[in-house]
C-alpha atoms as a PDB file:
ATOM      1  CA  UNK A   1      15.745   1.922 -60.988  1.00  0.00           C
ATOM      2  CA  UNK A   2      18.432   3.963 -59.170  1.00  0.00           C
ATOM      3  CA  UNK A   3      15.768   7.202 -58.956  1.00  0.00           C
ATOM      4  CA  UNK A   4      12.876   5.068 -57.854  1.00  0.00           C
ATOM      5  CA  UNK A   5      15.141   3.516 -54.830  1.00  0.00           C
ATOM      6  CA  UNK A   6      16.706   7.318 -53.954  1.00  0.00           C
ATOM      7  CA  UNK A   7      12.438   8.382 -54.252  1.00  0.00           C
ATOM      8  CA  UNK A   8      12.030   5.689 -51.559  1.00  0.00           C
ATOM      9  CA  UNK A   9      14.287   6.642 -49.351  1.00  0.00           C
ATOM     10  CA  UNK A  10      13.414   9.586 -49.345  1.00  0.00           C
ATOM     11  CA  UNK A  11       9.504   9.060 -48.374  1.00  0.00           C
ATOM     12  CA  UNK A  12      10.165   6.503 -45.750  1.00  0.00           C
ATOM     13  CA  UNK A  13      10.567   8.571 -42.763  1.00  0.00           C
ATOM     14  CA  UNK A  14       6.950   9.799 -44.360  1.00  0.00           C
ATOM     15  CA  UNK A  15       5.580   6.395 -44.138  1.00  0.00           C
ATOM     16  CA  UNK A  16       7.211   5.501 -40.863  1.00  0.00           C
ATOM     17  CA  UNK A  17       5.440   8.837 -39.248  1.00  0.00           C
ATOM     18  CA  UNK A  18       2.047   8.236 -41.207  1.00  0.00           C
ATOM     19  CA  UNK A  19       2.029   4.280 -40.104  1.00  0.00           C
ATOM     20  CA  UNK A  20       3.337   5.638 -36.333  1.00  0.00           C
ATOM     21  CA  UNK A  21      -0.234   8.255 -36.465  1.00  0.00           C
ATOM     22  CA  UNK A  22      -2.291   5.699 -37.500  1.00  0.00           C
ATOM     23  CA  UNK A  23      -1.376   3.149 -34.763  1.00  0.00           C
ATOM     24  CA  UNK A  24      -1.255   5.644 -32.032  1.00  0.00           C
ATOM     25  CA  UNK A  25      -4.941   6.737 -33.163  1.00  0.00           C
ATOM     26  CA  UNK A  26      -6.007   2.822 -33.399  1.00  0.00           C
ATOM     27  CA  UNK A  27      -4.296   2.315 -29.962  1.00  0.00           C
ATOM     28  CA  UNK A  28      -5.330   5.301 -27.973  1.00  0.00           C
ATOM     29  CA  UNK A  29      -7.999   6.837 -29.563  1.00  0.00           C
ATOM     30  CA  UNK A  30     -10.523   8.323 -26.836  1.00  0.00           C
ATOM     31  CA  UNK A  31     -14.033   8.834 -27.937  1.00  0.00           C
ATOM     32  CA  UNK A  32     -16.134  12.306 -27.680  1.00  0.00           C
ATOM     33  CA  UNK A  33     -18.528  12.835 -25.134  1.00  0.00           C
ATOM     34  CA  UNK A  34     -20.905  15.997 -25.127  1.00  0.00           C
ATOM     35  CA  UNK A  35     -21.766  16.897 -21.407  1.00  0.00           C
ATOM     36  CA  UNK A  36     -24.907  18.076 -20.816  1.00  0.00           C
ATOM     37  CA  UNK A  37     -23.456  21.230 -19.733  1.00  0.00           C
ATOM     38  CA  UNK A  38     -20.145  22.995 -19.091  1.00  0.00           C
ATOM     39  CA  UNK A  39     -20.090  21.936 -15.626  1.00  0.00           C
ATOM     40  CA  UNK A  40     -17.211  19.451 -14.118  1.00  0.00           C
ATOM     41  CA  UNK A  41     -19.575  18.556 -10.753  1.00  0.00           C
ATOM     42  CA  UNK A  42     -17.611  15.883  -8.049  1.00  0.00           C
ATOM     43  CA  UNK A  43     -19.634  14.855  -5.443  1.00  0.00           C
ATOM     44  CA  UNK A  44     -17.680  13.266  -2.776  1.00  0.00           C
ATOM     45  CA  UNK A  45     -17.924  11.961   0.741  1.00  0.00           C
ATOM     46  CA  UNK A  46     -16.264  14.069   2.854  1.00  0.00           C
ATOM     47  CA  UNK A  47     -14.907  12.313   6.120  1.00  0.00           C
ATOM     48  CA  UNK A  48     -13.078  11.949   9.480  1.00  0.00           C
ATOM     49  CA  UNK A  49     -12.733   8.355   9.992  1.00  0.00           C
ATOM     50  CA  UNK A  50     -10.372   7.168  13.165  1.00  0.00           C
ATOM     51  CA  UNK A  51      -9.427   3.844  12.172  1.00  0.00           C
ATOM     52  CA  UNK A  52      -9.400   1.252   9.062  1.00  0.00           C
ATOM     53  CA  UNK A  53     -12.840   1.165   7.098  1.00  0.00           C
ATOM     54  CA  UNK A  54     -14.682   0.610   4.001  1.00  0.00           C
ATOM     55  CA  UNK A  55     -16.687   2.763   2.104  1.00  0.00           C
ATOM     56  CA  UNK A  56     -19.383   1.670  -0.493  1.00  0.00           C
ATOM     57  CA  UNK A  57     -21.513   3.284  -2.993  1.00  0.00           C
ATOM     58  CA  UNK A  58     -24.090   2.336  -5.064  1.00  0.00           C
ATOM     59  CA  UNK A  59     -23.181  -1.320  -3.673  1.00  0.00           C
ATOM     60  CA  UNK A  60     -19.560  -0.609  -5.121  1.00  0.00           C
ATOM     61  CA  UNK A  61     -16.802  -0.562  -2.496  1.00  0.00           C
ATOM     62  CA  UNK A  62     -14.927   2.359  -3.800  1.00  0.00           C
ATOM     63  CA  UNK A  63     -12.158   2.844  -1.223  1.00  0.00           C
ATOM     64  CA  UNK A  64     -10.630   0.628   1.836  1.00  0.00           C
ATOM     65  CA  UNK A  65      -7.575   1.619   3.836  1.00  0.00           C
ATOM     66  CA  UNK A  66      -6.144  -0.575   6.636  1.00  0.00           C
ATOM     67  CA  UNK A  67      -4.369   2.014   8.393  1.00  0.00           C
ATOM     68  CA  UNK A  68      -5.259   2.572  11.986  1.00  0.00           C
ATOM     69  CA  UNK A  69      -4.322   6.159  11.935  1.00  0.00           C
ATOM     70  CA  UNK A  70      -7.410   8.758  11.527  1.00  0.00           C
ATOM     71  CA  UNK A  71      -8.219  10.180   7.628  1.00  0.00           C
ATOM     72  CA  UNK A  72      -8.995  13.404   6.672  1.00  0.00           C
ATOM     73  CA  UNK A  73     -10.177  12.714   3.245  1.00  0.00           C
ATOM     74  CA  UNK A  74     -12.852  12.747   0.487  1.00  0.00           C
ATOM     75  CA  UNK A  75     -14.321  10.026  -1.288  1.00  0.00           C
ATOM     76  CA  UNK A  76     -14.836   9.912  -4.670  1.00  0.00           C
ATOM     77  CA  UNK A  77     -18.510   9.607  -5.429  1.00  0.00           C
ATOM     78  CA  UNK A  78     -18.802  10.424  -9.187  1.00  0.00           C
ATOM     79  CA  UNK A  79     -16.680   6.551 -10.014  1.00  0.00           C
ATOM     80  CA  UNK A  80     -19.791   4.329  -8.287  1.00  0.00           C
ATOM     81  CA  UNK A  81     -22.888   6.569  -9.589  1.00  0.00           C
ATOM     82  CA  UNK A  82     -23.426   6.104 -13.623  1.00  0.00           C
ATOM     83  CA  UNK A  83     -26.097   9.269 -14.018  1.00  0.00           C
ATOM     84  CA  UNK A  84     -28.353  12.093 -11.546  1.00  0.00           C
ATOM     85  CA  UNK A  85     -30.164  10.249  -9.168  1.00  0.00           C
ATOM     86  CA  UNK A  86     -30.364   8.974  -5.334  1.00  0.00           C
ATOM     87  CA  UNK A  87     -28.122   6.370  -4.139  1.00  0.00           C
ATOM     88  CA  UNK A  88     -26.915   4.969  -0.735  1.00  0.00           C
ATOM     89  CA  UNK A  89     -24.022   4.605   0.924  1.00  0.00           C
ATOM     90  CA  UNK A  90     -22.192   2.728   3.911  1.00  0.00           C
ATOM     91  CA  UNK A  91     -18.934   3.105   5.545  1.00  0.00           C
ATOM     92  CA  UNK A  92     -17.527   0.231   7.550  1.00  0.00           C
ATOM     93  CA  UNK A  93     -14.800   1.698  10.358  1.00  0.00           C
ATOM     94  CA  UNK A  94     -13.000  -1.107  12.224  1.00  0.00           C
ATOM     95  CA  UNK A  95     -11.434  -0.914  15.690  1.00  0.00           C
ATOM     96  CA  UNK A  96      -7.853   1.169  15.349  1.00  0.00           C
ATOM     97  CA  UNK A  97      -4.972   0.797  17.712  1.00  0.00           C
ATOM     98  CA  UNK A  98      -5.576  -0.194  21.476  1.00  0.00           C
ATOM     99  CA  UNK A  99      -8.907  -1.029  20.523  1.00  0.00           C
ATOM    100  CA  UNK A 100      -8.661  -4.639  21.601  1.00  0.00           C
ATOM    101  CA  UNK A 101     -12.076  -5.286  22.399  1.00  0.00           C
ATOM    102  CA  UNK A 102     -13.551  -3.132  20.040  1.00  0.00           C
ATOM    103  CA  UNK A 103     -14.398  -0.108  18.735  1.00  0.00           C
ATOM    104  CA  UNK A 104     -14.732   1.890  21.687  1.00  0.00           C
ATOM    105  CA  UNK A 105     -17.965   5.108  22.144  1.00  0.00           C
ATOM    106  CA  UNK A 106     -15.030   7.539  22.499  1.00  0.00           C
ATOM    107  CA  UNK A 107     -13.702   7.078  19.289  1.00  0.00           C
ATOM    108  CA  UNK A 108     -17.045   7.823  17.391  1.00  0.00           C
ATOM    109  CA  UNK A 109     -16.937  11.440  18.752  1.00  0.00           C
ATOM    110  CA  UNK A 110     -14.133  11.759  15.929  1.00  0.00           C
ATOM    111  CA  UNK A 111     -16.031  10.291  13.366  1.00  0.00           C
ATOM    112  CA  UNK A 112     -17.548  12.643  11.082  1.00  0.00           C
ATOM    113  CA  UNK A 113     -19.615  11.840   7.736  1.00  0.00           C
ATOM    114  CA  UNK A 114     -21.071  14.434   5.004  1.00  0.00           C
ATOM    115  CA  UNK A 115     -21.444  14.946   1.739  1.00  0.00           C
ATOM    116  CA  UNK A 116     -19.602  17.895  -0.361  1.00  0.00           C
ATOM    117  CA  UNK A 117     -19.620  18.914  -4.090  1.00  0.00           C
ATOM    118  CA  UNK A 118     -17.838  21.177  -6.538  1.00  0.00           C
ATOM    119  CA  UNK A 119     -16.894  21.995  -9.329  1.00  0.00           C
ATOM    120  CA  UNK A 120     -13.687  20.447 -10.641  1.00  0.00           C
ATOM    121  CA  UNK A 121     -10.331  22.675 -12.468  1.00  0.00           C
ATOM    122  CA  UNK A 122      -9.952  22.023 -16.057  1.00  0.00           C
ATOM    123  CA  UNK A 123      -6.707  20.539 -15.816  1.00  0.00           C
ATOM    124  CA  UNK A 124      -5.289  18.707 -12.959  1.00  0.00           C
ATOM    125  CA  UNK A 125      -7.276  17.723  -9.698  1.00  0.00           C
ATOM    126  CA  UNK A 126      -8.710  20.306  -6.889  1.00  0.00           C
ATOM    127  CA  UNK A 127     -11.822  22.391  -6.838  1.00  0.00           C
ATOM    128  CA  UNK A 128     -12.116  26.075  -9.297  1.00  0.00           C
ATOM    129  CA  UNK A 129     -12.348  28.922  -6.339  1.00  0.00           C
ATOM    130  CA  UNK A 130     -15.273  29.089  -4.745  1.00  0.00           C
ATOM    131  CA  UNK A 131     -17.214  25.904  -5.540  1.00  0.00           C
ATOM    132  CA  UNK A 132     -16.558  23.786  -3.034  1.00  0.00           C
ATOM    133  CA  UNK A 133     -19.803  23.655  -0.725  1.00  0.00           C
ATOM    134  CA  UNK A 134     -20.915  20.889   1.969  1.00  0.00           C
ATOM    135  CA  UNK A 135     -24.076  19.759   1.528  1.00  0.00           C
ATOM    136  CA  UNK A 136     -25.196  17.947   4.393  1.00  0.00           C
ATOM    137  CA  UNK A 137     -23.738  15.670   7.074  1.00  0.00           C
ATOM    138  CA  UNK A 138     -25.120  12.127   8.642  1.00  0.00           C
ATOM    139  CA  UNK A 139     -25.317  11.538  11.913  1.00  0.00           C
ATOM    140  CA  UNK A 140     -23.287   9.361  14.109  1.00  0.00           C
ATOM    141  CA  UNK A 141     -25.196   7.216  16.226  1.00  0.00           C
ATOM    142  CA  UNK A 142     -23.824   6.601  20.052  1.00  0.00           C
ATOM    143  CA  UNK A 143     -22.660   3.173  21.301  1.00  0.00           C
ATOM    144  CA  UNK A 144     -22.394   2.739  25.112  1.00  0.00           C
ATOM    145  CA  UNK A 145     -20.063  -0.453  24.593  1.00  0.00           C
ATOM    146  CA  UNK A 146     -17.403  -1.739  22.592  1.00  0.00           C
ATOM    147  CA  UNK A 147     -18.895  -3.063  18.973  1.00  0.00           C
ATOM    148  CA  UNK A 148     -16.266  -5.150  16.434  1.00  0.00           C
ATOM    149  CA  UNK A 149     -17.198  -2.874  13.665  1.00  0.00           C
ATOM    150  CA  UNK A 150     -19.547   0.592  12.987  1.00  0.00           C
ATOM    151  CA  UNK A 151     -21.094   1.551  10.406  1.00  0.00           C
ATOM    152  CA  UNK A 152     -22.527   5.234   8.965  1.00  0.00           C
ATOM    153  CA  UNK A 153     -25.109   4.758   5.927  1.00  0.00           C
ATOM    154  CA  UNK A 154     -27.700   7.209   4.145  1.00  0.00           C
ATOM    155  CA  UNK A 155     -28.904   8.972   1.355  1.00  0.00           C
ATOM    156  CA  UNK A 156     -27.757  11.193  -1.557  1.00  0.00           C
ATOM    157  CA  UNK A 157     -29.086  12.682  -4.268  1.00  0.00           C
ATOM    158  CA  UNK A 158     -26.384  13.802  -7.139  1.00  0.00           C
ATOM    159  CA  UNK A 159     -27.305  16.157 -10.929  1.00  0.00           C
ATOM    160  CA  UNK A 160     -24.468  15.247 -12.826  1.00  0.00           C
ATOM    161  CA  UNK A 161     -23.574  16.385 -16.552  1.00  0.00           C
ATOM    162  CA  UNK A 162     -23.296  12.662 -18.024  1.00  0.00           C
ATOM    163  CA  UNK A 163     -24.619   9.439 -18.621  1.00  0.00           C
ATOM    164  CA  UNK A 164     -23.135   6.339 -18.439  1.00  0.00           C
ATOM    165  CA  UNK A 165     -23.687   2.968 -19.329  1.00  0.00           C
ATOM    166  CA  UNK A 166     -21.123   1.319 -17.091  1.00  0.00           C
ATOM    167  CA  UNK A 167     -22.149  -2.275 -15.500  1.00  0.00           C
ATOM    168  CA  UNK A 168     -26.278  -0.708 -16.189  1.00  0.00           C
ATOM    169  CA  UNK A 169     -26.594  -3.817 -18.839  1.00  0.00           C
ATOM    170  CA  UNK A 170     -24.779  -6.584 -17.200  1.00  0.00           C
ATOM    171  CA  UNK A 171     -25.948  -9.921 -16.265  1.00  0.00           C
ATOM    172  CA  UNK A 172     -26.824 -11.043 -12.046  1.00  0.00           C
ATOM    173  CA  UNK A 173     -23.800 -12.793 -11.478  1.00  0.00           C
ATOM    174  CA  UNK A 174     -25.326 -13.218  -8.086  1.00  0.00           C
ATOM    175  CA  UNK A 175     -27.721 -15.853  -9.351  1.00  0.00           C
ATOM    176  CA  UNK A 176     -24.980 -18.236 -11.611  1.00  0.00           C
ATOM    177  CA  UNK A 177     -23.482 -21.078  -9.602  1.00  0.00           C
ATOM    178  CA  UNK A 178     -20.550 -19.136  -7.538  1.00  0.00           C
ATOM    179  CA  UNK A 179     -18.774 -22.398  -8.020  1.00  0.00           C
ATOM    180  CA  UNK A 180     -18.313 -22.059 -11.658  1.00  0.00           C
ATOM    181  CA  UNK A 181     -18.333 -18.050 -11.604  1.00  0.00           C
ATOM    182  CA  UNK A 182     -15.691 -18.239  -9.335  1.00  0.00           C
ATOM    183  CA  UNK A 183     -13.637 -20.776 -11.323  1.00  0.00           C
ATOM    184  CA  UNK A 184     -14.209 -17.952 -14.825  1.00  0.00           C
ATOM    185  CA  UNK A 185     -13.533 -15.371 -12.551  1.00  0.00           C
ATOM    186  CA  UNK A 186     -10.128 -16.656 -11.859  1.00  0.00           C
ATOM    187  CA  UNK A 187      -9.529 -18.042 -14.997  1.00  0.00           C
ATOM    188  CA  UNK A 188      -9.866 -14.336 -16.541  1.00  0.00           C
ATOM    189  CA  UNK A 189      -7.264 -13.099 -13.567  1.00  0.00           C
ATOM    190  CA  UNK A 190      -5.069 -15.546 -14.531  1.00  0.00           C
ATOM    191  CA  UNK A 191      -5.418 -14.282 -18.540  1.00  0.00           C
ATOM    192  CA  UNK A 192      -4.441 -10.789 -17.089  1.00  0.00           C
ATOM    193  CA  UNK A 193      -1.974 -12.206 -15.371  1.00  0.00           C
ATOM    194  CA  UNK A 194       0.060 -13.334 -17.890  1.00  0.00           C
ATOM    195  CA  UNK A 195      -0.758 -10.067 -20.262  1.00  0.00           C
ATOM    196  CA  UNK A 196       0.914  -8.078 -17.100  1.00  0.00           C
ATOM    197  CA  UNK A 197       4.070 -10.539 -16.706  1.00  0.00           C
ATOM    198  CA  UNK A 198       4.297 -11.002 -20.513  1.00  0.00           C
ATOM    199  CA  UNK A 199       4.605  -7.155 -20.402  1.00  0.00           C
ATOM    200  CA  UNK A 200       1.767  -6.411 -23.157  1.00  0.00           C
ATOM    201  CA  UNK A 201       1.668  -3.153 -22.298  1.00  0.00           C
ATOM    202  CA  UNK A 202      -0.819  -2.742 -25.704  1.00  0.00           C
ATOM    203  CA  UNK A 203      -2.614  -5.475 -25.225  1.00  0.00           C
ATOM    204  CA  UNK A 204      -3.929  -4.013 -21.597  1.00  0.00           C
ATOM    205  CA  UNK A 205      -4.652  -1.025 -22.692  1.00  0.00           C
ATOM    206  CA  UNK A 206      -6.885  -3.023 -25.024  1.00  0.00           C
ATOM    207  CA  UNK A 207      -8.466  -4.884 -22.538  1.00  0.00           C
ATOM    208  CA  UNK A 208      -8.788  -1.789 -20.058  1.00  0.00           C
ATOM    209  CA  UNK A 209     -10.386   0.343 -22.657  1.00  0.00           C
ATOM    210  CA  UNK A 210     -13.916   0.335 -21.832  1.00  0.00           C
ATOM    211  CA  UNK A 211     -12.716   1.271 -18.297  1.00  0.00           C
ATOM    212  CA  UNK A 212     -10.554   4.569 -19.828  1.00  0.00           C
ATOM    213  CA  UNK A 213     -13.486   5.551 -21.852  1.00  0.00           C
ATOM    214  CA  UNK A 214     -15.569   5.866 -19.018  1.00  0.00           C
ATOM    215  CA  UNK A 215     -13.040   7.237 -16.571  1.00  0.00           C
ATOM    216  CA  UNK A 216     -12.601  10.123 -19.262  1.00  0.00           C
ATOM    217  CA  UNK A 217     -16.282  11.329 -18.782  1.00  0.00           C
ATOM    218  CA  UNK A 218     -16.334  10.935 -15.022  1.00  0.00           C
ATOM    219  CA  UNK A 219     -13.098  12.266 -14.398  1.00  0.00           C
ATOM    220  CA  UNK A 220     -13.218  14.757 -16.488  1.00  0.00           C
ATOM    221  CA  UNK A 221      -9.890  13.954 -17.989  1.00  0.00           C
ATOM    222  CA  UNK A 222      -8.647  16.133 -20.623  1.00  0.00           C
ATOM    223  CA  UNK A 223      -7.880  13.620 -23.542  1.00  0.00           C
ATOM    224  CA  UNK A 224      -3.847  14.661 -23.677  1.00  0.00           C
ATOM    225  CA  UNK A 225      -3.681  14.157 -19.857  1.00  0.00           C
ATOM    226  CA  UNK A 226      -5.277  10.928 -19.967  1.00  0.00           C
ATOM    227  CA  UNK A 227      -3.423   9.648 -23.064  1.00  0.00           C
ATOM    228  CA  UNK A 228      -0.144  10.234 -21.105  1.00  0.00           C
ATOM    229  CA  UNK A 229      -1.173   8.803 -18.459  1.00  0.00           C
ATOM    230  CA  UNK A 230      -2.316   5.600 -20.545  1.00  0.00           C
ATOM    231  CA  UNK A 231       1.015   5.856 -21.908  1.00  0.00           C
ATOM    232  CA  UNK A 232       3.325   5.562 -19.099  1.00  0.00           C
ATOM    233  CA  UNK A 233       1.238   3.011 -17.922  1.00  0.00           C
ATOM    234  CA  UNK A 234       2.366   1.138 -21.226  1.00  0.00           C
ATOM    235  CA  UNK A 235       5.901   1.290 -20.856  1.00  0.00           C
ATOM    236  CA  UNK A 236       5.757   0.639 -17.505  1.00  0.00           C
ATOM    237  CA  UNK A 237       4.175  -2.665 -18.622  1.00  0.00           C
ATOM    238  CA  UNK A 238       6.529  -3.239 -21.072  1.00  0.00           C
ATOM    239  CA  UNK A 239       9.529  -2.159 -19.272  1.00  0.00           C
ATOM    240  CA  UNK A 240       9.089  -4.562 -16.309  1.00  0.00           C
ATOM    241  CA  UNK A 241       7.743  -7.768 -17.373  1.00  0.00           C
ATOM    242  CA  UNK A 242       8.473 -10.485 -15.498  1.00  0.00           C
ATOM    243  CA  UNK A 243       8.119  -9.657 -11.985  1.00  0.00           C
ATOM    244  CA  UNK A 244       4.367 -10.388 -11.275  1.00  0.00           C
ATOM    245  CA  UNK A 245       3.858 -12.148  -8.192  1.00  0.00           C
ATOM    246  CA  UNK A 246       1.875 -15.510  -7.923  1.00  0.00           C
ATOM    247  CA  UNK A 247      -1.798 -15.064  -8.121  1.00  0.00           C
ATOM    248  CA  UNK A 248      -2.473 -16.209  -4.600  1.00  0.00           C
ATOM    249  CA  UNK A 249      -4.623 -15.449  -1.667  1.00  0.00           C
ATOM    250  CA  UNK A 250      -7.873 -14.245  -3.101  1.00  0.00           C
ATOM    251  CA  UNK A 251     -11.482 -14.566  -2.493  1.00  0.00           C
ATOM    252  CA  UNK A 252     -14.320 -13.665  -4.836  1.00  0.00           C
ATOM    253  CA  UNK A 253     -16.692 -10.434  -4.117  1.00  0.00           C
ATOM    254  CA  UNK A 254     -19.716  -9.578  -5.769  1.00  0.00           C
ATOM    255  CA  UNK A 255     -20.653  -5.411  -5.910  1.00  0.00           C
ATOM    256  CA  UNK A 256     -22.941  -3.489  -7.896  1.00  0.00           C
ATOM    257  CA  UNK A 257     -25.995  -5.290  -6.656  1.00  0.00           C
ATOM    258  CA  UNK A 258     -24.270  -8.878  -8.247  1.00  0.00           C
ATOM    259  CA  UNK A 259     -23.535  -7.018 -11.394  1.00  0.00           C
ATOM    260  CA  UNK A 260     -19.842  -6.881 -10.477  1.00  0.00           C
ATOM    261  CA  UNK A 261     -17.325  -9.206  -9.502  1.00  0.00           C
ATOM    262  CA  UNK A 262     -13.279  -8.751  -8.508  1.00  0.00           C
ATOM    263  CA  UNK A 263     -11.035 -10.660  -6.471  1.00  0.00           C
ATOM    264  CA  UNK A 264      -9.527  -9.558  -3.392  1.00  0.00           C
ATOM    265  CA  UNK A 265      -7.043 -10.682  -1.305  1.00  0.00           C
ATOM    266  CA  UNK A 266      -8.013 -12.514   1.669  1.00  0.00           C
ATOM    267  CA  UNK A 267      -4.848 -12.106   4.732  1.00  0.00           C
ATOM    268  CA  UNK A 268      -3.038  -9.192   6.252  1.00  0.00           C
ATOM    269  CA  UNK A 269       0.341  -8.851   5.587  1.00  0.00           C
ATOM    270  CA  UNK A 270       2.849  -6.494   7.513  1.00  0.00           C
ATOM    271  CA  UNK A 271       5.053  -6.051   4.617  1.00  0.00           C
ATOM    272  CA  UNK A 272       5.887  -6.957   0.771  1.00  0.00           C
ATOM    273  CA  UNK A 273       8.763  -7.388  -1.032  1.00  0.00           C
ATOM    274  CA  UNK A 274      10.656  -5.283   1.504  1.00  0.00           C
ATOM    275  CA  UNK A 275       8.312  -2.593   2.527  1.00  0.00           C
ATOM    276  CA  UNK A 276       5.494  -2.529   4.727  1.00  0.00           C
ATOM    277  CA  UNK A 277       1.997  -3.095   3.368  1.00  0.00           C
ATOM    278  CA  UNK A 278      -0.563  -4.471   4.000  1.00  0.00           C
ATOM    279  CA  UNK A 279      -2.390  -6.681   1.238  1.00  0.00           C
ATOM    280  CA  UNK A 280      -5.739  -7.111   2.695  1.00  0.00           C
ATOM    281  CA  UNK A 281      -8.678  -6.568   0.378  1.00  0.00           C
ATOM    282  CA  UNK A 282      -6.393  -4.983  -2.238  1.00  0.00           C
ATOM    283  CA  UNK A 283      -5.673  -6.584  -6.019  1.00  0.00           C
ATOM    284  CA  UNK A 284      -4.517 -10.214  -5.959  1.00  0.00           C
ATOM    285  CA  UNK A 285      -3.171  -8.939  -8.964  1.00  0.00           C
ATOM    286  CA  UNK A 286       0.643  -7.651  -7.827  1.00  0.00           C
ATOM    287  CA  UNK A 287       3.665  -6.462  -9.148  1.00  0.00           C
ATOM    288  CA  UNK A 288       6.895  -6.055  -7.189  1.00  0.00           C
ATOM    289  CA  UNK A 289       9.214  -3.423  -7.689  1.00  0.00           C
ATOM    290  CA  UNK A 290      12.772  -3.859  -8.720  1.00  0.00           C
ATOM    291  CA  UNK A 291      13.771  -3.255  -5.319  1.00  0.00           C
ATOM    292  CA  UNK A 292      11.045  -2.948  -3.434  1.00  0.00           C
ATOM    293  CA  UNK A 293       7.561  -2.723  -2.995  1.00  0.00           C
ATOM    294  CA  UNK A 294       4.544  -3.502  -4.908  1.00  0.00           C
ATOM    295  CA  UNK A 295       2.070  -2.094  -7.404  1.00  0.00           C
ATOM    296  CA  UNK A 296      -1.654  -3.102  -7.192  1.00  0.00           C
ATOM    297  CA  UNK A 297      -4.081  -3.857 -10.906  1.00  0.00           C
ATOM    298  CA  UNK A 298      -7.460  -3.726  -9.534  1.00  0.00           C
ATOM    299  CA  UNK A 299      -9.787  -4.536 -11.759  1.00  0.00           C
ATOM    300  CA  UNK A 300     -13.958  -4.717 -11.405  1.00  0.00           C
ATOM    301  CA  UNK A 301     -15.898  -6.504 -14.517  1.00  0.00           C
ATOM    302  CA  UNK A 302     -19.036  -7.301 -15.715  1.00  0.00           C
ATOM    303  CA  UNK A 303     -20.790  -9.649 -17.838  1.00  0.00           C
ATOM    304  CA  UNK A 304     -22.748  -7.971 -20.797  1.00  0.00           C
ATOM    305  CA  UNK A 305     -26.126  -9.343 -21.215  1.00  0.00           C
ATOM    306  CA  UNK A 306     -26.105 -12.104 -24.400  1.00  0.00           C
ATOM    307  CA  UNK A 307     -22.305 -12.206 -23.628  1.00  0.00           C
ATOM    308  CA  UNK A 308     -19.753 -14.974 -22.228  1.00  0.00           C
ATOM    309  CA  UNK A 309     -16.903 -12.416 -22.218  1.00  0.00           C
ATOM    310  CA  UNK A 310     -15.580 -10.523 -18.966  1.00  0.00           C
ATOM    311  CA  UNK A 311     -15.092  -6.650 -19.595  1.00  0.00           C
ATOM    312  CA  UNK A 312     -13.405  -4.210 -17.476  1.00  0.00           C
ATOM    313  CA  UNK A 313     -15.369  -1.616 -16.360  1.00  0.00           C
ATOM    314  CA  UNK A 314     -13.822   0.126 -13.079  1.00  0.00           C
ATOM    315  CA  UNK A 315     -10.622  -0.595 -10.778  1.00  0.00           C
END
C-alpha cells in the first residue's frame, strides 16, 4: 500500500502537466488554415482625414474616431472583405473645430483618400521592405458652402490568399421585427455582460472563438502571438471582475448589408471614469480601470441560417 501511495506521488506532477496540456489545447486550440499562397497581402485605405469620420467597408463600419484633430492613417481593409473581389467603400468626415456651421470647402483641400497594399512581416505588424505600393486614389469632390457632413465613396478590387466564411451564411436581420431583434440583441449584451463582470475570462474566449479563428487568417497572426494575446486577455478578465459599467446608452445598428448587428453608444461624453473620452459610437460594453479610464468589448454578430443563437464574428 505504502509503494503504491509513494508511486503516486511521484506521477502526479505528470498528471497535473498532462491534464494542464490537454485543457490549454481544448481552450486555445487555433485551427490550420492553408493560404492559397505564401503571400501576407493588406489592403488598406490610406488617408488624410481633417476632422472626426467614419469609414465603412463592405457595409461594415470598420473604424470611427471623434477626434477633431487631422489623421494620418490606414484603414484596415482585409477585417470587412471575406475573399478576392470588388467592394465599396464610404467615409463619413464631420465638421472639426471652428467649424460651426459646417464643414467648410477649405478643409477638403486636406482630405486625401486612396487605396494602398502590401505585403505584411511575419511577425509583428508593418510592411516586409519594399512592398508597400499605392494603388490608386479617389477624388475629392469641391463644395462651395458649408455641408454638416462629407462623404468620399468608390471602388476596389482586392486578390487575397484566403477564404472566409465570416457573416457569408447569416440570416437578414434587416427584415425581423427590429422591435424584437432589438430586445435579443440586448438580451445577448446583457449575457456578455455578466461573463465580463463575472470575470470568465474562459468562458469569453469561448464565446469569442469564431471571431479569433478568423482574425488568425486575416491577420495573419502567428498562432503563439495570437495565443498570448488571447491569454492576457484572460487574466485580464479574470483579474478585474467586477468593475463593468452599467449597460446604458446604446442604440442598435445593422452592417453587413443587415447581416450584422452591434450596439453602439448613442451620446458624447467629454470624459470617463477620470479621463477624457469620448463614448460616442464605441462599445456599450465598458470596463473602467482601477483608477482610471475605460476599456471598450466591441463585439459584431450574426445569426447563422437555421439558427436562434448569436455568434461573434468581428469587433
Amino acid at each position: 500500500m505504502k509503494s503504491k501511495i509513494i508511486l503516486f506521488t511521484a506521477l502526479l506532477p505528470l498528471l497535473m502537466v498532462h491534464c494542464q496540456k490537454q485543457d490549454k489545447r481544448e481552450t486555445m486550440e487555433l485551427k490550420e488554415y492553408k493560404y492559397k499562397n505564401d503571400k501576407r497581402i493588406v489592403y488598406g485605405l490610406d488617408v488624410a482625414i481633417p476632422g472626426p469620420y467614419e469609414a465603412y467597408i463592405n457595409d461594415v463600419l470598420v473604424e470611427q474616431n471623434n477626434d477633431p484633430g487631422m489623421h494620418n492613417t490606414l484603414i484596415n481593409v482585409n477585417q470587412a472583405v471575406l475573399k478576392s473581389g470588388t467592394y465599396d467603400f464610404r467615409i463619413k468626415v464631420y465638421p472639426t473645430v471652428g467649424e460651426e456651421k459646417g464643414i467648410e470647402p477649405g478643409t477638403l483641400s486636406f482630405l486625401k483618400v486612396g487605396l494602398a497594399r502590401y505585403e505584411k512581416i511575419p511577425v509583428g505588424e508593418g510592411a516586409m521592405p519594399d512592398t508597400y505600393k499605392y494603388l490608386q486614389s479617389f477624388p475629392i469632390t469641391k463644395i462651395d458652402k458649408p455641408i454638416p457632413f462629407y462623404e468620399v465613396t468608390g471602388k476596389f478590387t482586392v486578390e487575397l490568399p484566403y477564404e472566409l466564411e465570416g457573416w457569408s451564411k447569416g440570416q437578414d436581420l434587416s427584415k425581423m421585427d427590429q422591435k424584437k431583434l432589438q430586445e435579443k440583441v440586448v438580451a445577448y449584451y446583457q449575457k456578455l455582460w455578466n461573463v465580463l463582470n463575472e470575470g470568465e475570462g474562459s468562458k469569453w474566449e469561448e464565446i469569442t472563438d469564431q471571431r479569433r479563428q478568423e482574425t488568425l487568417v486575416f491577420h495573419y497572426y502567428p498562432k503563439d502571438e495570437l495565443m498570448a494575446s488571447v491569454q492576457e486577455e484572460k487574466n485580464e478578465i479574470s483579474e478585474r471582475k467586477g468593475r463593468m459599467a452599467p449597460l446604458e446608452d446604446y442604440m442598435m445598428k445593422l452592417y453587413g448589408n443587415g447581416k450584422l448587428v452591434t450596439l453602439e453608444r448613442i451620446s458624447h461624453t467629454k470624459e470617463m471614469n477620470k479621463k477624457e473620452i469620448d463614448a460616442k459610437g464605441r462599445s456599450p460594453l465598458i470596463r473602467n480601470g482601477k483608477i482610471k479610464g475605460v476599456s471598450f468589448y466591441p463585439v459584431k454578430l450574426y445569426l447563422p441560417e437555421g439558427s436562434n443563437d448569436f455568434v461573434v464574428i468581428r469587433k
